[in-house]
Protein backbone atom coordinates (compact mmCIF):
# COMPACT_ATOMS: atom_id res chain seq x y z
CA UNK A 1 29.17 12.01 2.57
CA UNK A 2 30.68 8.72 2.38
CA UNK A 3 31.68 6.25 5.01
CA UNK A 4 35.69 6.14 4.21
CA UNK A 5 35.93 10.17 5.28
CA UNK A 6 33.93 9.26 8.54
CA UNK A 7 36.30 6.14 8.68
CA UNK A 8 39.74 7.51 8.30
CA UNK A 9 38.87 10.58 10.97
CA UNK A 10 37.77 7.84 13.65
CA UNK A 11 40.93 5.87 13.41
CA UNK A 12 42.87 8.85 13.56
CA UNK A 13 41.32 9.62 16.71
CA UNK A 14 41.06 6.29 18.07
CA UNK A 15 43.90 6.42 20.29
CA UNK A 16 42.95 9.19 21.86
CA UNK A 17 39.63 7.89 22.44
CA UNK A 18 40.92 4.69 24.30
CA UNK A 19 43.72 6.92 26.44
CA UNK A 20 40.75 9.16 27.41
CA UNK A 21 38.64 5.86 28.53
CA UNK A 22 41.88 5.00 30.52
CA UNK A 23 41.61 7.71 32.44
CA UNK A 24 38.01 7.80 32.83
CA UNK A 25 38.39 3.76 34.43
CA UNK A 26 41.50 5.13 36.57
CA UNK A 27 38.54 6.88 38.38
CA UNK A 28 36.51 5.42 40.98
CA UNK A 29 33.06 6.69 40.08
CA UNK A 30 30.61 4.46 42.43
CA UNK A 31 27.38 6.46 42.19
CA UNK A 32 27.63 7.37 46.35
CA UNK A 33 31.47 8.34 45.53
CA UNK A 34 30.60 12.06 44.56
CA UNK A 35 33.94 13.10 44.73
CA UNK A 36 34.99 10.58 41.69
CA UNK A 37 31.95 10.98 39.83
CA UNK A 38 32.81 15.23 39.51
CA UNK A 39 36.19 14.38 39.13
CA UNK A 40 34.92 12.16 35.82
CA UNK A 41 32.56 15.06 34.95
CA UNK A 42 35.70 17.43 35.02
CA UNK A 43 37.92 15.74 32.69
CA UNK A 44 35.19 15.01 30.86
CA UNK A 45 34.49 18.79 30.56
CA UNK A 46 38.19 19.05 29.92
CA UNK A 47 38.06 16.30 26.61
CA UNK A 48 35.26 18.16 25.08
CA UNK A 49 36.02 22.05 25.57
CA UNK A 50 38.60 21.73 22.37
CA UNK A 51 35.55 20.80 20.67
CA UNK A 52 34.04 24.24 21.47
CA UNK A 53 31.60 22.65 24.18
CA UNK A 54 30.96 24.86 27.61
CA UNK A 55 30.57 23.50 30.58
CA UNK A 56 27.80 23.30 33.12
CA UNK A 57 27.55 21.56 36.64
CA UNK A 58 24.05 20.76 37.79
CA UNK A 59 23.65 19.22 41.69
CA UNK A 60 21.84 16.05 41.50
CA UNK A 61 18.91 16.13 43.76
CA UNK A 62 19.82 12.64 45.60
CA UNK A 63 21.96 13.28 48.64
CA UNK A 64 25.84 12.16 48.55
CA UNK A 65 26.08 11.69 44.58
CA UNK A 66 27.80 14.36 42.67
CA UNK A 67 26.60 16.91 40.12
CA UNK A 68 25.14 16.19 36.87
CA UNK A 69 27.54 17.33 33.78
CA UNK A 70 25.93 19.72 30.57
CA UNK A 71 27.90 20.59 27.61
CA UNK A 72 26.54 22.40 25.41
CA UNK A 73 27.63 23.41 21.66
CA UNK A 74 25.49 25.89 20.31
CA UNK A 75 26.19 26.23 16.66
CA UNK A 76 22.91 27.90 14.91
CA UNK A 77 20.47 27.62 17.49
CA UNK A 78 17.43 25.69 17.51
CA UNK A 79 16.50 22.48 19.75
CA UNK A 80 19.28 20.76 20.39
CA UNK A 81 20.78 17.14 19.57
CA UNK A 82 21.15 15.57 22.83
CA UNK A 83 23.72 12.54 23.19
CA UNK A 84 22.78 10.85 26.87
CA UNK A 85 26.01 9.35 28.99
CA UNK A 86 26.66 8.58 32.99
CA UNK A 87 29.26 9.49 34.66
CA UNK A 88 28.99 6.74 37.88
CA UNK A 89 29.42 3.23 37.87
CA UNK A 90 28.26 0.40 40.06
CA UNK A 91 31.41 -0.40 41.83
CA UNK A 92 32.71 1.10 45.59
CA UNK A 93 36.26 1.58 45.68
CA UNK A 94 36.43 -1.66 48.06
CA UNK A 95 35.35 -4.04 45.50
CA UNK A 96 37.34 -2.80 42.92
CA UNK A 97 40.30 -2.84 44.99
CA UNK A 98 38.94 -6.82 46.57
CA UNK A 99 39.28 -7.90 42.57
CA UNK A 100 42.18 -6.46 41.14
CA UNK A 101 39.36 -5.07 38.87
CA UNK A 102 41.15 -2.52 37.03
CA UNK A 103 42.38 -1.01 33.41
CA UNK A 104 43.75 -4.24 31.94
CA UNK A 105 43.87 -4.26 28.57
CA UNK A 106 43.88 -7.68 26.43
CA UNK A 107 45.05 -7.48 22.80
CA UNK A 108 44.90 -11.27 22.04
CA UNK A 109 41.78 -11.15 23.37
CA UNK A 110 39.78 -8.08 21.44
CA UNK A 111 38.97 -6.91 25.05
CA UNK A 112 40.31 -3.79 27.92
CA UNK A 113 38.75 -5.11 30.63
CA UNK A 114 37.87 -2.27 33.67
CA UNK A 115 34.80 -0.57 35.82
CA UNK A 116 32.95 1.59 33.23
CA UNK A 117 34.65 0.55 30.38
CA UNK A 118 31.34 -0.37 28.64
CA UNK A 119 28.49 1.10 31.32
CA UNK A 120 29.52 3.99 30.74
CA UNK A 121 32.43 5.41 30.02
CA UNK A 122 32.73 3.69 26.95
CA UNK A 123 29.87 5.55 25.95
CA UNK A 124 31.00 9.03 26.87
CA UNK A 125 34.63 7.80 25.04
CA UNK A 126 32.43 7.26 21.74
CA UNK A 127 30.47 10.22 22.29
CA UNK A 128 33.69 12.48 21.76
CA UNK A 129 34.95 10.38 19.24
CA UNK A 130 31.91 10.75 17.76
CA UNK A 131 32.07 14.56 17.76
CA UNK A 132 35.92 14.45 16.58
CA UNK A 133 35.36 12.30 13.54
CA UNK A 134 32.12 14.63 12.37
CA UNK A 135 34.24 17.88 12.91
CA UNK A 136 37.09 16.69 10.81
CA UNK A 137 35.05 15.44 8.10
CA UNK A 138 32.10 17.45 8.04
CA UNK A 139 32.96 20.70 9.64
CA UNK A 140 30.15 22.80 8.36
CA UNK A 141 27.21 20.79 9.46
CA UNK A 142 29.23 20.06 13.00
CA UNK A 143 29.57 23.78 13.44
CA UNK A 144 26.30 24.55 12.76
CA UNK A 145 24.65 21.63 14.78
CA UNK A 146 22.97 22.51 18.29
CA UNK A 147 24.44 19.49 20.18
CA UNK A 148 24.20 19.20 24.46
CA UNK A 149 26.20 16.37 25.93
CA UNK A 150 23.82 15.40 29.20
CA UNK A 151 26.17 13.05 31.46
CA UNK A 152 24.04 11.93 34.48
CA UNK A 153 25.94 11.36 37.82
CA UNK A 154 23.12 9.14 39.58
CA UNK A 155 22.19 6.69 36.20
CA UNK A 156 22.57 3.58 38.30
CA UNK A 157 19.96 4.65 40.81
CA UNK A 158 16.58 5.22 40.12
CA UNK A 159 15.46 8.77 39.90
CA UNK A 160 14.11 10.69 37.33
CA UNK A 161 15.86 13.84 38.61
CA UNK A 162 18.23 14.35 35.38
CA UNK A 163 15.62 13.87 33.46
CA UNK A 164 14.23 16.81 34.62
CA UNK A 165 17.36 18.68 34.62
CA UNK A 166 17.77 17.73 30.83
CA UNK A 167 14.25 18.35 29.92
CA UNK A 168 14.60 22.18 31.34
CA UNK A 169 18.15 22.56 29.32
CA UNK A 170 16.47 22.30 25.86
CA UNK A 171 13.31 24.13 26.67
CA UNK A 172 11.11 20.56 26.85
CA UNK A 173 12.06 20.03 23.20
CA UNK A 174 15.26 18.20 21.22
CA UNK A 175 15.18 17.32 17.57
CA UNK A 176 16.69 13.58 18.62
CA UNK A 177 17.83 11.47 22.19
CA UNK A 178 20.45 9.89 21.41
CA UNK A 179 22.18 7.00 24.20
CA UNK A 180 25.01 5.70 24.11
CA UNK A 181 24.35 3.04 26.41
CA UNK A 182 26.62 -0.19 25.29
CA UNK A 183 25.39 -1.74 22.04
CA UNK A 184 25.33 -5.35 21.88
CA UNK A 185 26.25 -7.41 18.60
CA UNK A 186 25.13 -10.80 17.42
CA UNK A 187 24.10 -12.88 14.51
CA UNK A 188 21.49 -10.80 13.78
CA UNK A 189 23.38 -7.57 13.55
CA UNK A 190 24.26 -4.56 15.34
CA UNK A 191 21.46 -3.65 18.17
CA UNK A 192 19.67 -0.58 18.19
CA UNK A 193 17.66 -0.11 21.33
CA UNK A 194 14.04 1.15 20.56
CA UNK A 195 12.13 0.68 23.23
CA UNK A 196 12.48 -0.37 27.44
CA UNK A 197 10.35 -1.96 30.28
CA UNK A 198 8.70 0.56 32.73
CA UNK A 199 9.42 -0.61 36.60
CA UNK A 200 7.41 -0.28 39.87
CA UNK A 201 9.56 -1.69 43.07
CA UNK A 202 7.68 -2.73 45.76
CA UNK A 203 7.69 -3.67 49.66
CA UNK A 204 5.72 -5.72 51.70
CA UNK A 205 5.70 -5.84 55.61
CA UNK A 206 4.17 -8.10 57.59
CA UNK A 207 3.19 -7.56 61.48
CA UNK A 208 2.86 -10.66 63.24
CA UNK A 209 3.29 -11.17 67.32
CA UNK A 210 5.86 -12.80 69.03
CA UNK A 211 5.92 -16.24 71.42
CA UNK A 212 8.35 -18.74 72.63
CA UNK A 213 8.39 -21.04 70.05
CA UNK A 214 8.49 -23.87 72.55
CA UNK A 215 5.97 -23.71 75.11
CA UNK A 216 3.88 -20.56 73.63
CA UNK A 217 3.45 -21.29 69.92
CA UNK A 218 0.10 -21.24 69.61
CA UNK A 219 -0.01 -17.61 71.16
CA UNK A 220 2.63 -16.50 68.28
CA UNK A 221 1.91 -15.02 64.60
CA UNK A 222 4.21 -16.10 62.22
CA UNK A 223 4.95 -13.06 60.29
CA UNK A 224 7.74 -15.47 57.89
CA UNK A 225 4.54 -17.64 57.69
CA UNK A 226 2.31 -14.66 56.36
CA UNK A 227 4.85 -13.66 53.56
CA UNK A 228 5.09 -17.21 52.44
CA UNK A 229 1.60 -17.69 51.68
CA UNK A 230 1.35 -14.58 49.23
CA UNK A 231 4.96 -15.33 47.72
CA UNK A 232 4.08 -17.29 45.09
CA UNK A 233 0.57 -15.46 44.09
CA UNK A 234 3.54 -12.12 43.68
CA UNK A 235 6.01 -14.34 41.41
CA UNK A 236 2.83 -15.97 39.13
CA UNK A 237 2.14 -12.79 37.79
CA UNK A 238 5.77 -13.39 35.55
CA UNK A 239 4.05 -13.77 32.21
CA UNK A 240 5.87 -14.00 29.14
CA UNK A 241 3.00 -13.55 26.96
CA UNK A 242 2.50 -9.90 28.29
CA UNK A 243 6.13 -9.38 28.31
CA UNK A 244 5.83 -8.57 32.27
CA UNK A 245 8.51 -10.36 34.80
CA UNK A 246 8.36 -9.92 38.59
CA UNK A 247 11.58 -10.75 40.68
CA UNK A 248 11.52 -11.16 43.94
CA UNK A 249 14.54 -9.97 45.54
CA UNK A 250 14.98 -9.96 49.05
CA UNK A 251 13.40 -11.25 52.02
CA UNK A 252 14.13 -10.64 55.61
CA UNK A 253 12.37 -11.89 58.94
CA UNK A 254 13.03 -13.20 62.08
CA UNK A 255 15.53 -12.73 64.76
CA UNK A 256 16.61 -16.90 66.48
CA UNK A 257 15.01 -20.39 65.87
CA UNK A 258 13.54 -20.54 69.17
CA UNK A 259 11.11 -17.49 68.63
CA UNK A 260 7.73 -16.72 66.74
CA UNK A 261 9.00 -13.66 64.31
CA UNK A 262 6.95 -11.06 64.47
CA UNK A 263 8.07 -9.25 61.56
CA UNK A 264 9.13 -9.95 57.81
CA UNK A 265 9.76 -8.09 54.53
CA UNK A 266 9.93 -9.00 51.02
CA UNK A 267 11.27 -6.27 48.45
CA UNK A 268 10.44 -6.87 44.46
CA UNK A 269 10.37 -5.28 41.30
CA UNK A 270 7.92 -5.45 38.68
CA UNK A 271 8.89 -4.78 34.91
CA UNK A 272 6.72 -4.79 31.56
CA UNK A 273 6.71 -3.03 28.12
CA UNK A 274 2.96 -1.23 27.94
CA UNK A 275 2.04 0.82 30.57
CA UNK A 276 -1.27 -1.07 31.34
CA UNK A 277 0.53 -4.40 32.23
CA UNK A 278 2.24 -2.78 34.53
CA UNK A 279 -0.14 -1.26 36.13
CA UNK A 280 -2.42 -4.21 36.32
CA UNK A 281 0.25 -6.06 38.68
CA UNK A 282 0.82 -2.56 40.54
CA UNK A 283 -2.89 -3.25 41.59
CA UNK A 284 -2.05 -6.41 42.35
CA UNK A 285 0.52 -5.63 44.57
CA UNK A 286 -1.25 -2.41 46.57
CA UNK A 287 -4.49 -5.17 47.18
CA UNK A 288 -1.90 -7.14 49.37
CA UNK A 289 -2.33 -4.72 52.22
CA UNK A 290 -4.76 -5.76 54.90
CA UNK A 291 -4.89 -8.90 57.32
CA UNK A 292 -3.29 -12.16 56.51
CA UNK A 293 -4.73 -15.37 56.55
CA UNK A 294 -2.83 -16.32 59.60
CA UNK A 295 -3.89 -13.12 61.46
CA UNK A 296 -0.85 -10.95 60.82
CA UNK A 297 -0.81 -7.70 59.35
CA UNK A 298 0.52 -7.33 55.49
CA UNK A 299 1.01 -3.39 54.73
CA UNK A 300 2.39 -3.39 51.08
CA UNK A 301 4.11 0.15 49.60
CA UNK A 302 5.13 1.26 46.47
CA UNK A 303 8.64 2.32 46.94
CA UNK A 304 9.37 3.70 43.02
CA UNK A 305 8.28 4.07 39.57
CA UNK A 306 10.14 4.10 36.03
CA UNK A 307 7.96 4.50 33.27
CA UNK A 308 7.68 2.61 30.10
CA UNK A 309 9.44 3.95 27.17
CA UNK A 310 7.40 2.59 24.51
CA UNK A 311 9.24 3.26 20.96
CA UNK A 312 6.53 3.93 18.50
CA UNK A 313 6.95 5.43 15.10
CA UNK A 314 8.82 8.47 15.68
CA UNK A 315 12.22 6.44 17.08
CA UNK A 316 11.21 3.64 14.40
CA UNK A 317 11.70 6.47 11.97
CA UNK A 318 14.61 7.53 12.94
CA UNK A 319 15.78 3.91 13.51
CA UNK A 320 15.94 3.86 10.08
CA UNK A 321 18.12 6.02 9.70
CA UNK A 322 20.81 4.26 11.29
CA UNK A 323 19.77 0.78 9.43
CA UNK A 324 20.28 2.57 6.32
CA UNK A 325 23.50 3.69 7.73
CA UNK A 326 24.88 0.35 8.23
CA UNK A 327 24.44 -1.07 5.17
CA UNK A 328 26.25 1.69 3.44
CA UNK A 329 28.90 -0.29 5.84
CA UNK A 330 27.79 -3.71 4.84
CA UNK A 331 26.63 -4.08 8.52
CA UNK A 332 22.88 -4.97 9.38
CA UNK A 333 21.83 -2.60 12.20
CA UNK A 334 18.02 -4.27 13.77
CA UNK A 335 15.68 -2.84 16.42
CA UNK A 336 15.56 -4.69 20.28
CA UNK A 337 13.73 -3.81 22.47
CA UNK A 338 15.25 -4.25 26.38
CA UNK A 339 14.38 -4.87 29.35
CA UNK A 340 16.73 -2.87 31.35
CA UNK A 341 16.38 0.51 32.56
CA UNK A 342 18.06 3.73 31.10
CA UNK A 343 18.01 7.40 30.97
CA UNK A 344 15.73 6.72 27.46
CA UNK A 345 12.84 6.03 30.02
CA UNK A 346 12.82 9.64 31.23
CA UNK A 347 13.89 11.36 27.73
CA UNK A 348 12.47 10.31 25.16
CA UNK A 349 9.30 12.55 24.94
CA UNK A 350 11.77 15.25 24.32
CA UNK A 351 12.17 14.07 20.80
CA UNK A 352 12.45 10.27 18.97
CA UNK A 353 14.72 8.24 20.62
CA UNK A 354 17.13 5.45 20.12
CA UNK A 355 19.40 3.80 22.80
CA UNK A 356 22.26 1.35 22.28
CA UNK A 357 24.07 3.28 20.68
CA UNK A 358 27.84 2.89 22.63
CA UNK A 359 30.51 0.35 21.83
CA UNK A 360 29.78 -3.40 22.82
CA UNK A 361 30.83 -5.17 25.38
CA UNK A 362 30.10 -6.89 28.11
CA UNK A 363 29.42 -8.12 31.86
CA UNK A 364 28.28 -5.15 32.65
CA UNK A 365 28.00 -4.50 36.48
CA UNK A 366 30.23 -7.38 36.70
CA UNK A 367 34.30 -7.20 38.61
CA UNK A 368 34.99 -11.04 39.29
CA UNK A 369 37.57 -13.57 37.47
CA UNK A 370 38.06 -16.52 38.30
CA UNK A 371 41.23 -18.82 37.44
CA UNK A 372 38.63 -21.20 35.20
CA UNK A 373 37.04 -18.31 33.29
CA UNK A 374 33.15 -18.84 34.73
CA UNK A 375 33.32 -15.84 35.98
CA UNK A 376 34.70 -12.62 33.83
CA UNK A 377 34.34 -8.92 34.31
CA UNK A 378 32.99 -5.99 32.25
CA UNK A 379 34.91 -5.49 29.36
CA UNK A 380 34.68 -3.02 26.18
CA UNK A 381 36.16 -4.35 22.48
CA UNK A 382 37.85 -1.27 20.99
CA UNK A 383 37.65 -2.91 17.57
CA UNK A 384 34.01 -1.57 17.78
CA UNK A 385 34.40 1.84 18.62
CA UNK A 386 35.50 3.13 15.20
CA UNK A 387 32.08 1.22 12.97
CA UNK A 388 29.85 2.30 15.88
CA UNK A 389 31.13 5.47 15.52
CA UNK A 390 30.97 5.89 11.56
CA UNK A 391 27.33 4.38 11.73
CA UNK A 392 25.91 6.63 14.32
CA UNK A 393 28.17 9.65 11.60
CA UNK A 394 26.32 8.44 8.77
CA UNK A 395 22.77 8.60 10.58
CA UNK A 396 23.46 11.65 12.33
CA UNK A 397 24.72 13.21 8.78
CA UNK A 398 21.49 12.23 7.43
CA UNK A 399 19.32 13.47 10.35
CA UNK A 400 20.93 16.76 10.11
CA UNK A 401 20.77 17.63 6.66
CA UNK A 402 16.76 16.18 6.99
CA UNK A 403 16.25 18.63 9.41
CA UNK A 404 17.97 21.73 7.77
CA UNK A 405 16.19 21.05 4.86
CA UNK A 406 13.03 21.46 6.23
């Protein structure tokens, strides 16, 4: 199999990739919109059933969110190939409609600008053109292929609840995770995603005891006082040596000026690559609880958990794969890890992983402009669908005919 087949079926079906994005962008999909997130599932259903691809809604366990999509190609049997997408975005219908932030599509500028075009709808777009190219120029091995589509309707919240639902769909068992999360490019080549930071999110409340702040003071705890003094120990335990970053996001006490608050919070998240690191700061964190130094009362909670995934040989194996791919392309593909969250965190003891690999883009999570350009927002360049596409044909190709052979 050489790259020029897998090249000429892309760009044959490149338009109808893009006019398929288009209409996956028309759609508001904010996570808590469930009615646009199934209506993205359906015509999502609706692009891949020519394909030979049966349909599945599953009900995502998080209340108000919309069902999780399956579609499932069964060709010979055996565990499947799963290709991971989201169907919800970020953005309420309000802010999209606050900043014009729409399908606008920029040929002078490489760019189609729009909510989802790169997280993720891009990614399901490349999925099926994916899946077109391979079953024009390699019909026998896409027939024969066991491939299930997973689409998650709640990616941008955390929950491991797809995960499950995946997991359960292939028996606990895949031959490869593939996600087609946007793929960055730079200098250094095409990025393939090998690894992610686990997170723990945490919140800590303080109990103080209200006074007039005038003539009473002294009879007052400060509970914005009592959060204050452990701040800083929370945000020192950032180290970029252990590849472990704490963030601390939001902090709320206090009622008027003229008052002793008797009550604060301070939310943060806690991220690092090995397991351990994390959990070092997570006992950190849970020590917090207990009496302040000013007399109030600091109860700290745990309020959710992503776990590490870690890479290790298996998805560096298959990594490979895909480097090898791109420089039958005269491309350099190279392996990042990342800090951000994805559905790779709760797949990828199905099977070897990789992530990344969607069109690039960028601004993700992003809908402002601004007249000066400082401010731009999410945008997909279409001229990398097609060599994203041929890469992940060649590796898949490869994979495949590994696996048969076995």
């Amino acid at each position: 199999m050489n790259a020029a087949s897998l090249q000429s079926a892309a760009e044959r079906h490149l338009p109808a990739a893009l006019d398929l994005l288009r209409r996956f962008v028309a759609i508001n999909s904010f996570t808590a919109n469930a009615e646009g997130v199934d209506e993205v599932a359906r015509l999502t259903a609706a692009a891949f059933a020519p394909l030979g691809f049966e349909a599945e809604l599953s009900p995502c366990s998080t209340p108000g969110t919309g069902h999780h999509l399956f579609l499932r190609h069964r060709g010979q049997g055996g565990d499947p190939i799963v290709l991971v997408t989201h169907s919800d975005t970020v953005f309420p219908a309000e802010e999209e409609r606050l900043n014009d932030f729409k399908w606008d599509e920029r040929p002078d500028e490489g760019r189609i600008y729009g909510p989802g075009t790169v997280d993720n709808k891009g990614g399901t777009a490349l999925i099926w053109l994916l899946l077109q190219m391979l079953r024009d120029a390699v019909p026998e091995l896409f027939e024969r292929t066991h491939w299930l589509v997973a689409a998650n309707a709640a990616e941008e919240i955390t929950g491991d609840d797809f995960g499950r639902a995946t997991a359960e769909r292939c028996g606990g068992k895949a031959r490869a995770v593939l996600v087609f999360e946007g793929g960055p490019v730079d200098e250094r080549g095409w990025h393939i995603v090998t690894s992610r930071k686990g997170r723990s999110t945490w919140r800590l409340s303080a109990e103080g005891k209200a006074a007039h702040a005038g003539s009473k003071h002294h009879e007052g705890i400060n509970a914005i006082d009592a959060l204050a003094r452990v701040l800083p120990d929370i945000a020192a335990l950032t180290n970029a040596e252990a590849e472990r970053t704490v963030n601390i996001g939001m902090v709320q006490g206090g009622t008027v000026v003229n008052r002793v608050p008797h009550e604060a919070v301070a939310e943060w998240e806690c991220r690092a690559t090995e397991p351990a690191v994390l959990q070092h700061a997570d006992d950190f964190f849970a020590a917090l609880s207990g009496t302040a130094s000013n007399g109030a009362k600091l109860t700290a909670e745990r309020t959710g958990h992503t776990a590490a995934w870690p890479g290790g040989m298996e998805s560096k194996s298959l990594f490979h794969l895909w480097h090898e791919a791109a420089a039958l392309m005269n491309l350099k593909a190279v392996s990042v890890p990342r800090g951000g969250l994805s559905d790779a965190n709760h797949l990828w003891q199905l099977a070897p992983t990789l992530d990344g690999l969607g069109p690039y883009g960028g601004n993700a999570h992003c809908s402002e402009r601004t007249a000066d350009g400082s401010k731009l927002p999410e945008y997909v360049e279409p001229g990398s669908f097609v060599p994203k596409a041929v890469m992940n044909g060649l590796a898949l190709v490869r994979l495949i005919s590994s696996l048969s052979s076995l």
